[in-house]
Every structure is written in C-alpha cells, then in structure tokens.
N, C-alpha and C. Protein backbone atom coordinates (compact mmCIF):
# COMPACT_ATOMS: atom_id res chain seq x y z
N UNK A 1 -29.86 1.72 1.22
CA UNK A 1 -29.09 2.92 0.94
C UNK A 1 -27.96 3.10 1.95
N UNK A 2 -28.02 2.70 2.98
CA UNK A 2 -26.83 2.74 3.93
C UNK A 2 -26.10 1.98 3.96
N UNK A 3 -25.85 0.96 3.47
CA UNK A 3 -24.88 0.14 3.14
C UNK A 3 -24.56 0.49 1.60
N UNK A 4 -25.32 1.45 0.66
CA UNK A 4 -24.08 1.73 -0.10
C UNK A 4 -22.96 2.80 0.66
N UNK A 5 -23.92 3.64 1.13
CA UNK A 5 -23.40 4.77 1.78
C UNK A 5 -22.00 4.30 2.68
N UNK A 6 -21.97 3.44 3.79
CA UNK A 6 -21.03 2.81 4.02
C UNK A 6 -19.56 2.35 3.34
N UNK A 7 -19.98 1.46 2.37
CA UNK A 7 -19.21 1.07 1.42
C UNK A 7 -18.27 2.27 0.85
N UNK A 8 -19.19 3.17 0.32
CA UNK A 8 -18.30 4.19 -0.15
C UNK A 8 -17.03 5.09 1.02
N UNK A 9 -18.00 5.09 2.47
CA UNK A 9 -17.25 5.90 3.24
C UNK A 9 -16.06 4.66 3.41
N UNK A 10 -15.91 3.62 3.57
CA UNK A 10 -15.00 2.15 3.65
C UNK A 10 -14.34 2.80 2.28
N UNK A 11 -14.48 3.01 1.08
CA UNK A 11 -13.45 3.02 -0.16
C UNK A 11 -13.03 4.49 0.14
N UNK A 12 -13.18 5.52 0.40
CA UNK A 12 -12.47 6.56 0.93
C UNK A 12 -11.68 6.21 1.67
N UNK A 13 -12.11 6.20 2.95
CA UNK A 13 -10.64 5.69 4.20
C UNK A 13 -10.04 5.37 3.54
N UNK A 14 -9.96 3.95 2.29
CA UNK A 14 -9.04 3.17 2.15
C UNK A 14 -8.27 3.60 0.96
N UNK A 15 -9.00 4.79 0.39
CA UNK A 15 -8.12 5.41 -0.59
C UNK A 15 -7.48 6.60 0.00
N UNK A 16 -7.70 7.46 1.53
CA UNK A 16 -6.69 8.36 2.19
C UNK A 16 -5.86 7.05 2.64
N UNK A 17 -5.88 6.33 3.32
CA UNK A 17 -4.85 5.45 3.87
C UNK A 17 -3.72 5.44 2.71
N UNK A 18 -4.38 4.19 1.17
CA UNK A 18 -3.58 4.44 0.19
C UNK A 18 -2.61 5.73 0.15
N UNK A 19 -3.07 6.83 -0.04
CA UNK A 19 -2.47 8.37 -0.45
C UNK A 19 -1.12 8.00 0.59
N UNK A 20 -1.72 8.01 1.93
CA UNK A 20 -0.83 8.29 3.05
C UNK A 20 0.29 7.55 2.52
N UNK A 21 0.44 6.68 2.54
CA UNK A 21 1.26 5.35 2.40
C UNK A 21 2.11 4.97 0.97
N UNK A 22 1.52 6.35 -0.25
CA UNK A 22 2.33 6.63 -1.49
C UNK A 22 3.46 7.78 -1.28
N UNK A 23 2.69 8.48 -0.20
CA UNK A 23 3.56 9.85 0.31
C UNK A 23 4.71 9.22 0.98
N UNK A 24 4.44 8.62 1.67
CA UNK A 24 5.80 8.23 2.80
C UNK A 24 6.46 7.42 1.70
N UNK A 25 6.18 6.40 1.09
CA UNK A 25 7.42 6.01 -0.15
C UNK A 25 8.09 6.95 -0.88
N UNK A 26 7.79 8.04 -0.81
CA UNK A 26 8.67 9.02 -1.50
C UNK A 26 9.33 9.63 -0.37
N UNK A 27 9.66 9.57 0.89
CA UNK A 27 10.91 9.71 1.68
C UNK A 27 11.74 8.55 2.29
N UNK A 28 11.47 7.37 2.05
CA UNK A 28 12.04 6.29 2.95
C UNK A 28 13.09 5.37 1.44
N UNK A 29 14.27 5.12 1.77
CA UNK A 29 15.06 4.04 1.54
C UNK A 29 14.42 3.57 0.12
N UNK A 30 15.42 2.87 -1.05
CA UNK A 30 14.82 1.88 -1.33
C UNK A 30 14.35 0.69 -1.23
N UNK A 31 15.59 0.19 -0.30
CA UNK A 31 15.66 -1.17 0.25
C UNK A 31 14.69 -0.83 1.35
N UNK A 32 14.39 -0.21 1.93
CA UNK A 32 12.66 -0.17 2.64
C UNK A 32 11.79 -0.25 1.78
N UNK A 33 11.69 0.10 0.51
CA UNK A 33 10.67 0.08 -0.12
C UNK A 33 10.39 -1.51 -0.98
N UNK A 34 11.48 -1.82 -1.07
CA UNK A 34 11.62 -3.33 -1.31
C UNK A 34 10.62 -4.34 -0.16
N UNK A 35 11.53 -4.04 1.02
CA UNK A 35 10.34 -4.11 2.04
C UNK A 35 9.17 -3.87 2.02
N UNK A 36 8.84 -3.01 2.28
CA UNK A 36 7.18 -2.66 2.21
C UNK A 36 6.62 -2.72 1.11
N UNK A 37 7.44 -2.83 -0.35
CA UNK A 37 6.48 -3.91 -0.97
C UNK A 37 6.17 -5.41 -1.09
N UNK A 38 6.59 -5.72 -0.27
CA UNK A 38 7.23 -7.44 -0.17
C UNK A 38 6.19 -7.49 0.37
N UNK A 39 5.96 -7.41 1.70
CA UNK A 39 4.75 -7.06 2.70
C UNK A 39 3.67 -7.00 2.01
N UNK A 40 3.33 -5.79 1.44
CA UNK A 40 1.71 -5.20 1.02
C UNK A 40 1.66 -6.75 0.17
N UNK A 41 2.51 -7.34 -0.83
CA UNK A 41 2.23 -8.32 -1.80
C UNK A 41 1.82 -9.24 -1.00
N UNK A 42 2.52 -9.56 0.22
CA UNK A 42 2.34 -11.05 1.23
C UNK A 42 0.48 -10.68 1.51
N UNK A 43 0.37 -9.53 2.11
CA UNK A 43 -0.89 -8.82 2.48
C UNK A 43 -1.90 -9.02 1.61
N UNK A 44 -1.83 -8.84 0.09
CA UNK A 44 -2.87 -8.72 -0.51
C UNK A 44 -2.96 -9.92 -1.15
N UNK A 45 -1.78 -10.97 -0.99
CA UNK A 45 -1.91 -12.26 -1.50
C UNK A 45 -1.26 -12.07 -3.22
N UNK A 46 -0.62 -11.53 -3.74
CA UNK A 46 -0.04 -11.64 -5.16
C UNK A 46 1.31 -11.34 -4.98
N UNK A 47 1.55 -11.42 -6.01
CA UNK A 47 2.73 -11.72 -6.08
C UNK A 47 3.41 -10.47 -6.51
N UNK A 48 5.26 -9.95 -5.80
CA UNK A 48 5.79 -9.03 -5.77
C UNK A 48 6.38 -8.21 -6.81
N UNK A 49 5.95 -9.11 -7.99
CA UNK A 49 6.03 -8.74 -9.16
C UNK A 49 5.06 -7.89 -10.15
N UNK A 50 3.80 -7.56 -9.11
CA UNK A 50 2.37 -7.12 -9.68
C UNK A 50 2.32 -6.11 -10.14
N UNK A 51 1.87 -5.59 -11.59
CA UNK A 51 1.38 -4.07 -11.95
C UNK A 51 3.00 -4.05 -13.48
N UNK A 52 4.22 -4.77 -12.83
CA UNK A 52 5.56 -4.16 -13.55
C UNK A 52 6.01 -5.56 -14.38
N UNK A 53 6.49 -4.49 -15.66
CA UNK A 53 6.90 -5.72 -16.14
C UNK A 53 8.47 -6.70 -16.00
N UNK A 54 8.37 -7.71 -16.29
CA UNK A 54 9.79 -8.73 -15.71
C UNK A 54 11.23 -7.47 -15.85
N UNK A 55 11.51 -6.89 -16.89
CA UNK A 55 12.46 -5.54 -16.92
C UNK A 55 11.96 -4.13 -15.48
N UNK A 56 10.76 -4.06 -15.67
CA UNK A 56 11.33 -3.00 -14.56
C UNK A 56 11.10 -3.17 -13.33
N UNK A 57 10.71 -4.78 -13.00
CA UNK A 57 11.08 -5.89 -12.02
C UNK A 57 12.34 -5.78 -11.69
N UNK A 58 13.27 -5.98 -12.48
CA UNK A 58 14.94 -6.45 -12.64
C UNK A 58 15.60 -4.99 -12.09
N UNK A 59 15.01 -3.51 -12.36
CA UNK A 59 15.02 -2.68 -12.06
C UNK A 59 15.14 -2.21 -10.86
N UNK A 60 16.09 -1.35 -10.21
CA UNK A 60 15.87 -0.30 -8.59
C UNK A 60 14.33 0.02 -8.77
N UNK A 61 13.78 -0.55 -7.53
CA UNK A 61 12.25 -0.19 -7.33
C UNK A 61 12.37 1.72 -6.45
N UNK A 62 11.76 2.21 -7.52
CA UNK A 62 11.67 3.74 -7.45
C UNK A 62 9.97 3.83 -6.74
N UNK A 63 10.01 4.64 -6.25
CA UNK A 63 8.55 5.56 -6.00
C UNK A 63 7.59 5.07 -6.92
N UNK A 64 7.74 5.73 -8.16
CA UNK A 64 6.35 5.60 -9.23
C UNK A 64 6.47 4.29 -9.53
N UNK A 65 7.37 3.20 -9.66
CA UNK A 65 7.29 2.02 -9.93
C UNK A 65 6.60 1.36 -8.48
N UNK A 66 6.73 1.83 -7.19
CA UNK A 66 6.14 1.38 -6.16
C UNK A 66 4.66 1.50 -6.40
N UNK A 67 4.31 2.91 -6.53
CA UNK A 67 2.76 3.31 -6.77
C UNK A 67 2.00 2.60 -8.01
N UNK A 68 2.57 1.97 -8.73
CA UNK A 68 2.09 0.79 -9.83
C UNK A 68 2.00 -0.24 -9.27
N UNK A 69 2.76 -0.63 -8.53
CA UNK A 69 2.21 -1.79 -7.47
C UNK A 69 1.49 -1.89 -6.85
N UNK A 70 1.40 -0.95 -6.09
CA UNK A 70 0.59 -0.28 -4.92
C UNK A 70 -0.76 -0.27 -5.19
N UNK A 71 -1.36 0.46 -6.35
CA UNK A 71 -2.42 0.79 -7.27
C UNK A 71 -2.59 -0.64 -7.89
N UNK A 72 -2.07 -1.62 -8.29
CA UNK A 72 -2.89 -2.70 -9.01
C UNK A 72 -2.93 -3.41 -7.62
N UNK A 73 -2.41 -3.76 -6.42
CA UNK A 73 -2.44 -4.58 -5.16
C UNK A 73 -3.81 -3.95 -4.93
N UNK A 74 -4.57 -2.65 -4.49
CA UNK A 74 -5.48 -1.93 -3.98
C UNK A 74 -6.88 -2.96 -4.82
N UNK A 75 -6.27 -2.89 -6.40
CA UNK A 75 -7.47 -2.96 -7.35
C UNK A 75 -8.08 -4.79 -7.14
N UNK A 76 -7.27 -5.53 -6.15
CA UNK A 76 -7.62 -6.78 -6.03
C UNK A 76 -8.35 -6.75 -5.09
N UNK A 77 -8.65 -5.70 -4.30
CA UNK A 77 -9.57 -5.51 -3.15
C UNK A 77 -11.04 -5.90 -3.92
N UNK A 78 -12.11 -6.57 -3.17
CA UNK A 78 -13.61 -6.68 -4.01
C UNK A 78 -14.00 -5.24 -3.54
N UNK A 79 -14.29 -4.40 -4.44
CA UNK A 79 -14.85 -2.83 -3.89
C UNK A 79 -16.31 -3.07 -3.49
N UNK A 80 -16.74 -4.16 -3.80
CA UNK A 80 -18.50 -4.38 -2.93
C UNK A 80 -18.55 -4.88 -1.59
N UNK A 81 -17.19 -5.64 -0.88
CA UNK A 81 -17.37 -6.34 0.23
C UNK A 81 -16.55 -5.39 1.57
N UNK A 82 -17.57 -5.00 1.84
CA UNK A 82 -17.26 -3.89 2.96
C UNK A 82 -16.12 -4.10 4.21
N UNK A 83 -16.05 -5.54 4.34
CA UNK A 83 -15.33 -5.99 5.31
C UNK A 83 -14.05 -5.95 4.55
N UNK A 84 -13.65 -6.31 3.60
CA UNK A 84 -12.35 -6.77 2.68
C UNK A 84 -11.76 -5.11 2.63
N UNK A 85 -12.70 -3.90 2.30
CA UNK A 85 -12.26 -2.45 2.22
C UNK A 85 -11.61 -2.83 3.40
N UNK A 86 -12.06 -2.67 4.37
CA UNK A 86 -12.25 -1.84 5.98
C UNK A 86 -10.63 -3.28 6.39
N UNK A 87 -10.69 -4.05 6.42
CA UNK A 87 -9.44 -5.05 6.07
C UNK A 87 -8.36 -4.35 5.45
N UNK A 88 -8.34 -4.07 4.56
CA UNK A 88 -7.34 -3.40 3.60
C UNK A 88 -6.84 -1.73 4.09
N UNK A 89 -7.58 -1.40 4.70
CA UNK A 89 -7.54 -0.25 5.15
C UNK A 89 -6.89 -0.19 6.49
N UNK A 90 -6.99 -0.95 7.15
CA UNK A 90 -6.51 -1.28 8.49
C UNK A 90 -4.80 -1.75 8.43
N UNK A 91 -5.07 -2.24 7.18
CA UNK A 91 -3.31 -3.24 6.86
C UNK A 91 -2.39 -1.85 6.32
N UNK A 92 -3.13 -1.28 5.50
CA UNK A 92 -2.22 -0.08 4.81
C UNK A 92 -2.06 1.32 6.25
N UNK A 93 -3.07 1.29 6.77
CA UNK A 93 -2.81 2.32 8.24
C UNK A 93 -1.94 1.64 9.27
N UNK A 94 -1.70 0.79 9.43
CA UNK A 94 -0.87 -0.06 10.55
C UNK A 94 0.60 -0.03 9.77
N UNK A 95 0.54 -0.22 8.85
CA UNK A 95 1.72 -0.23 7.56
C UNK A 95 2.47 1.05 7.55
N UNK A 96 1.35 1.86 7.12
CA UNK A 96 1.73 3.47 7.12
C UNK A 96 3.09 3.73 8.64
N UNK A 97 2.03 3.22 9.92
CA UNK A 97 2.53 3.71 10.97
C UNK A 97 4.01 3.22 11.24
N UNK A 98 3.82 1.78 11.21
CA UNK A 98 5.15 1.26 11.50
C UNK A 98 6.30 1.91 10.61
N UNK A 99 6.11 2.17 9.29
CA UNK A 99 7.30 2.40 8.46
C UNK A 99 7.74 4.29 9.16
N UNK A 100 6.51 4.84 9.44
CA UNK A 100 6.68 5.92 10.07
C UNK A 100 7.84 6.04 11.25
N UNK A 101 7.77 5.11 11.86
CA UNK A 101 7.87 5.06 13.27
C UNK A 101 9.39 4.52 13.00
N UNK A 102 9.88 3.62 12.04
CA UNK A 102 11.16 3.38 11.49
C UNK A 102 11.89 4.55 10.79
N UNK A 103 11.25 5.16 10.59
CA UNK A 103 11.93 6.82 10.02
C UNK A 103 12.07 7.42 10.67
N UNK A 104 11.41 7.56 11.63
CA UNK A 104 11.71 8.51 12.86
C UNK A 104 13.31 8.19 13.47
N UNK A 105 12.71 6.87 13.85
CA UNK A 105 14.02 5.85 14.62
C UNK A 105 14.84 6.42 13.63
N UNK A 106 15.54 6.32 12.45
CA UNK A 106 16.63 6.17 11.77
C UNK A 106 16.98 7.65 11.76
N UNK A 107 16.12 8.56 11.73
CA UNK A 107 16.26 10.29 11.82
C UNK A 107 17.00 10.55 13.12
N UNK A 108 16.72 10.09 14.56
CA UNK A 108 17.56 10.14 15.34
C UNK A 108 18.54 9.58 15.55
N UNK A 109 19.12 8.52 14.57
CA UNK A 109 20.48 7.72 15.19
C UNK A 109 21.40 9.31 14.42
C-alpha cells in the first residue's frame, strides 16, 4: 500500500510541476516557447512534432498548441515506475526555473 501511495504522491508533484510550467508558457516569447519545447521533446525522447498535426506544426507555436505537446510528452511517462515520475518531475521543475529566471533577466534589461 505504500508504494501505491507514493506513486500517486510522485504523479501529483509531477502534475503541479506540469501546471507550473503551462502557466509560465502563457507569459514568455514564442520563440522561447519554440525553445522550451525543443527541450521538453529532447527530454522526453520524441519528437518536436508530438500531440500536432504536420499543419499546425507549420504553424506559430501558441500556448494551447504548446499544452498539446506538453500533455501528450507527460503521457509517455510509465505512470507505474516511480522513478521515471519523480525523473520527469525534476526535468519540468528545473525547466520551470530556468525559463523563470530568463524572464526575469529580460524584465530588467
């Protein structure tokens, strides 16, 4: 029972991390967001094209077209292997921060 219990508290974190990290795409750049989806894809191992189709690929990557990415990259996570959550969770909080920390920077120039 404690290792489901675990597991689940591992898919929380990693679904506030997620949240965190949909919120901040809705204030940063697109061409950051190009970025940081380039990344999460290198991260989760698929390819930058994931969730959208070849047209809204070809498309300015918007917010909700990010969070379709974002959301099928998450869903390649194994939700039974506790280490792979707690992995994924660590990449999207370190992620979160840095892009944070580049907004800041660009708010003061």
């Amino acid at each position: 029972m404690e290792g489901v219990l675990a597991i689940r508290e591992a898919r929380r974190s990693m679904g506030q991390a997620k949240r965190r990290l949909l919120d901040l795409s809705r204030q940063i750049f697109p061409i950051r967001l190009i970025s940081l989806r380039n990344l999460l894809a290198a991260h989760f191992d698929v390819e930058n094209s994931i969730g959208l189709t070849a047209q809204q690929f070809d498309a300015p990557l918007t917010p909700g077209l990010f969070e379709t990415q974002l959301l099928a990259m998450v869903n390649t996570v194994d939700r039974n292997d506790i280490m792979a959550i707690r992995r994924a969770k660590r990449f999207l909080q370190t992620t979160e921060t840095s892009h944070l920390i580049c907004v800041a920077e660009f708010e003061q120039i």
